[in-house]
Protein backbone atom coordinates (compact mmCIF):
# COMPACT_ATOMS: atom_id res chain seq x y z
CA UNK A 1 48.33 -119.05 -64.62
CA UNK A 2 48.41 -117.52 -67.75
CA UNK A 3 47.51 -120.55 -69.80
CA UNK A 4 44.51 -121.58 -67.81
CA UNK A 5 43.24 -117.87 -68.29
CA UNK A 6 43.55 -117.97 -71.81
CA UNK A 7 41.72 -121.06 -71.82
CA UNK A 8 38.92 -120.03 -69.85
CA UNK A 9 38.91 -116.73 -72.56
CA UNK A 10 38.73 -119.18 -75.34
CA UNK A 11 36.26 -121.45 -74.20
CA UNK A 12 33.68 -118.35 -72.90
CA UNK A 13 34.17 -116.76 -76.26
CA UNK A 14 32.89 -120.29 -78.08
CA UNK A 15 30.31 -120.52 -75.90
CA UNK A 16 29.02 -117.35 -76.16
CA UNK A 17 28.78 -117.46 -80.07
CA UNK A 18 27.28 -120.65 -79.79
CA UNK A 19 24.84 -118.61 -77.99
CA UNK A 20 24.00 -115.50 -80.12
CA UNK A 21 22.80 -118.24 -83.04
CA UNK A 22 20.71 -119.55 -80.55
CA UNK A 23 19.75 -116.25 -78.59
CA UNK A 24 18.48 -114.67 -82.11
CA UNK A 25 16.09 -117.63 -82.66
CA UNK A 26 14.83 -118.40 -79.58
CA UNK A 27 11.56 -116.47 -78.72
CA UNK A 28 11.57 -115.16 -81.82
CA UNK A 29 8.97 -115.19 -85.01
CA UNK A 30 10.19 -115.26 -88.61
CA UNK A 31 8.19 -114.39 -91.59
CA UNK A 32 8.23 -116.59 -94.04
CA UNK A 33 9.64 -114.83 -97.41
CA UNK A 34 10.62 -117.83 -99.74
CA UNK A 35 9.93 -121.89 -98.85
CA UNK A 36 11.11 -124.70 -101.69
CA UNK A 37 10.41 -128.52 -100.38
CA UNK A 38 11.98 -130.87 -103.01
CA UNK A 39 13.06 -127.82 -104.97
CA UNK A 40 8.96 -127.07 -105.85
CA UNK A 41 8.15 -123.46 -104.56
CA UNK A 42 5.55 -124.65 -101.96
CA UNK A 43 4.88 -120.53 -100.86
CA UNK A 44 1.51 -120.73 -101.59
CA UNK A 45 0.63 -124.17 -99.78
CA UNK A 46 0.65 -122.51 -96.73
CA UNK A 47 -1.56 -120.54 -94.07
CA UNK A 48 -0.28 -117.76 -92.15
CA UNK A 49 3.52 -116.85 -92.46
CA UNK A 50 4.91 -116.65 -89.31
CA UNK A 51 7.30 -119.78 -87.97
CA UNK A 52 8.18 -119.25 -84.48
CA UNK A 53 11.01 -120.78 -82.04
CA UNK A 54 9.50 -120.72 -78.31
CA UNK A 55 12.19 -120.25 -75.61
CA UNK A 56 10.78 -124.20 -74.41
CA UNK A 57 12.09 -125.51 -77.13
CA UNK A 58 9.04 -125.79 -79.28
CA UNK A 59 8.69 -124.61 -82.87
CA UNK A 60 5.25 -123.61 -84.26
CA UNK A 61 4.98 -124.29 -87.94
CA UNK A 62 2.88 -123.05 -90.82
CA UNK A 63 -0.20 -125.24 -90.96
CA UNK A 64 -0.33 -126.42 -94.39
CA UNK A 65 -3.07 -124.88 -97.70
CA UNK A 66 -4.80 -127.95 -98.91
CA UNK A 67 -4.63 -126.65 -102.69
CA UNK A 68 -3.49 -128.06 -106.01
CA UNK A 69 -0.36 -128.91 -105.91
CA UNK A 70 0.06 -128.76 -102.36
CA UNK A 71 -1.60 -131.76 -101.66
CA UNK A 72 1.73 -134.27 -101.78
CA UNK A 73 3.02 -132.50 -98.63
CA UNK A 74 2.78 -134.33 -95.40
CA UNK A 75 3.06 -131.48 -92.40
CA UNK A 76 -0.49 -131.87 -90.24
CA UNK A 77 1.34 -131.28 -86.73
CA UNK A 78 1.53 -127.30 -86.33
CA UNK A 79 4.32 -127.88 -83.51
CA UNK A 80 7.75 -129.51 -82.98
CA UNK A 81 10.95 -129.26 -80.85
CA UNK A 82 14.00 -127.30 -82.10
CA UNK A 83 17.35 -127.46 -81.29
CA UNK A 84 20.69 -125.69 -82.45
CA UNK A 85 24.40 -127.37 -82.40
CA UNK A 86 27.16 -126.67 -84.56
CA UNK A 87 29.04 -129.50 -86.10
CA UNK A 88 33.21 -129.81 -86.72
CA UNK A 89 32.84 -128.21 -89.65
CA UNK A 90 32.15 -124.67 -87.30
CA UNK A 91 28.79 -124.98 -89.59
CA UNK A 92 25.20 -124.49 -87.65
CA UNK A 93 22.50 -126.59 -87.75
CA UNK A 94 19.07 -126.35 -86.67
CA UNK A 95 17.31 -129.80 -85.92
CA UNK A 96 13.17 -130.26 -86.01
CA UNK A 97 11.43 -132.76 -84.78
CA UNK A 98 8.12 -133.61 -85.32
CA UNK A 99 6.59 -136.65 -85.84
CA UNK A 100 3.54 -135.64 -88.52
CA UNK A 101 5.47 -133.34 -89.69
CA UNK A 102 7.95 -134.31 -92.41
CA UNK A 103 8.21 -131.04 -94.38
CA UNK A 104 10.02 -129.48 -91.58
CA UNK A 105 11.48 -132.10 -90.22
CA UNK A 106 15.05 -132.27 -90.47
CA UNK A 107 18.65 -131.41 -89.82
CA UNK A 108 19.05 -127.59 -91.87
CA UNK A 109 22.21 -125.80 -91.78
CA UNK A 110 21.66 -121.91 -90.61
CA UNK A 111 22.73 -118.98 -92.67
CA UNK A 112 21.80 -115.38 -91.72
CA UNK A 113 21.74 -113.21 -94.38
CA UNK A 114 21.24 -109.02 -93.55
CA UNK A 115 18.99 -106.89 -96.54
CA UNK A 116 20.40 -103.59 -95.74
CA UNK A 117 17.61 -101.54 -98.05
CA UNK A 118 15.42 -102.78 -96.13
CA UNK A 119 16.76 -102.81 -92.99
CA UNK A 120 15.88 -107.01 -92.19
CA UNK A 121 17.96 -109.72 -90.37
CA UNK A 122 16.74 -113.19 -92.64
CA UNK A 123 17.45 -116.54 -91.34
CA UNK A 124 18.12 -119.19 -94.36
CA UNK A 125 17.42 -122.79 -93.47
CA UNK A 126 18.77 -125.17 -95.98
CA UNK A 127 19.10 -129.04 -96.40
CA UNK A 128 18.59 -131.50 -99.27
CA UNK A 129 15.23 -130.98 -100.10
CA UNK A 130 14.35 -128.06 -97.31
CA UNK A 131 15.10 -124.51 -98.07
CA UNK A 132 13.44 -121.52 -95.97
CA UNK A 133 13.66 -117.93 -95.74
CA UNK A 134 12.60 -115.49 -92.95
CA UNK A 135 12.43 -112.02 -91.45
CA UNK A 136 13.04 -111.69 -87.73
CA UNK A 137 9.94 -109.93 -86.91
CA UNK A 138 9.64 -107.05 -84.52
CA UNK A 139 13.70 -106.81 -84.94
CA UNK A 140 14.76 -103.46 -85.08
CA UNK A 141 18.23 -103.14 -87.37
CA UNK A 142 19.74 -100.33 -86.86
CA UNK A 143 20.04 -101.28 -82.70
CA UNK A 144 21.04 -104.31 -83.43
CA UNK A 145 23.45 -103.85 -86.56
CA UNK A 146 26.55 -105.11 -84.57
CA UNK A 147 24.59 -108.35 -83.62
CA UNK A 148 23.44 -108.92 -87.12
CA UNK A 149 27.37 -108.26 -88.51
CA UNK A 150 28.43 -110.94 -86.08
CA UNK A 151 25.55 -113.48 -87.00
CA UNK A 152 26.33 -113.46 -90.24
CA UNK A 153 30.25 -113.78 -89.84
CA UNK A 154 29.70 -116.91 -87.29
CA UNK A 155 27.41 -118.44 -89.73
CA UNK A 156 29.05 -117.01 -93.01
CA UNK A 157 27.92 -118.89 -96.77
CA UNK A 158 30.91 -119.12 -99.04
CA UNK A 159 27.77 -119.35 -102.36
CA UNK A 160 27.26 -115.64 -101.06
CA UNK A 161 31.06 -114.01 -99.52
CA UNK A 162 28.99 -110.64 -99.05
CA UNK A 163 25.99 -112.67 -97.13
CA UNK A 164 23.55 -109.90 -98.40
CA UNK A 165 20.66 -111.08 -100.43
CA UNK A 166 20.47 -109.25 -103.63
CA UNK A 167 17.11 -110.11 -104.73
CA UNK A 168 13.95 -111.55 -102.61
């Protein structure tokens, strides 16, 4: 009796961190901060800043700033699907899909990061040649400080063991 009850502990606690990655993204918008594509800072070849995760499963993306330099970048589709999973290696990943959309396109791992000056939750996507940085918008902190500690311990960075940003 006792070992099925621990089970059933263990598996409702995995599910529900599973779930605050997800839960934090989902309906949310995130201000774009920083954005590198094939390590080139592409923050200017971009309109608007905000990326947002619908609860459907559909991502809007920034619609791309036809301006020098810019103009390599292949990202005309303004919407996608998104979907979190976390691998063996306890790591999370967010997937986008998109078909004329290859900037965001992708498999990026997920790192939250907390800026307590300022009082902002940032999400960090990352892959090979992808790296973003957001602000939850309309997020306020100081409620949510315990939600934010445990975001950033499920999805802790090892380049960063204090998983504060320093400098934006």
């Amino acid at each position: 009796m006792i070992n099925k009850l621990l089970i059933i502990f263990i598996s409702l606690t995995f599910v529900s961190c599973s779930n605050e990655v997800e839960d934090i993204i989902s309906g949310s918008k995130w201000d774009r901060r920083k954005i590198f594509i094939n390590g080139y800072d592409a923050f200017f070849c971009f309109k608007g800043s905000m990326v947002s995760f619908d609860r459907d499963g559909t991502v809007r993306l920034l619609e791309l700033n036809y301006i020098e330099g810019c103009d390599t970048l292949d990202s005309p589709a303004l919407r996608g699907k998104w979907k979190i999973y976390q691998k063996k290696d306890k790591k999370y990943y967010l997937k986008i899909t998109s078909k004329q959309n290859s900037v965001f396109t992708g498999e990026h791992r997920i790192v939250f990061y907390k800026d307590t000056v300022n009082r902002l939750l940032y999400l960090n996507l990352r892959s090979e040649n992808f790296y973003y940085l957001g602000a939850k918008f309309l997020f306020n902190y100081n409620i949510n400080i315990n939600k934010v500690n445990k975001l950033i311990q499920l999805t802790q960075d090892s380049l960063d063991p204090n998983n504060q940003l320093n400098e934006l």
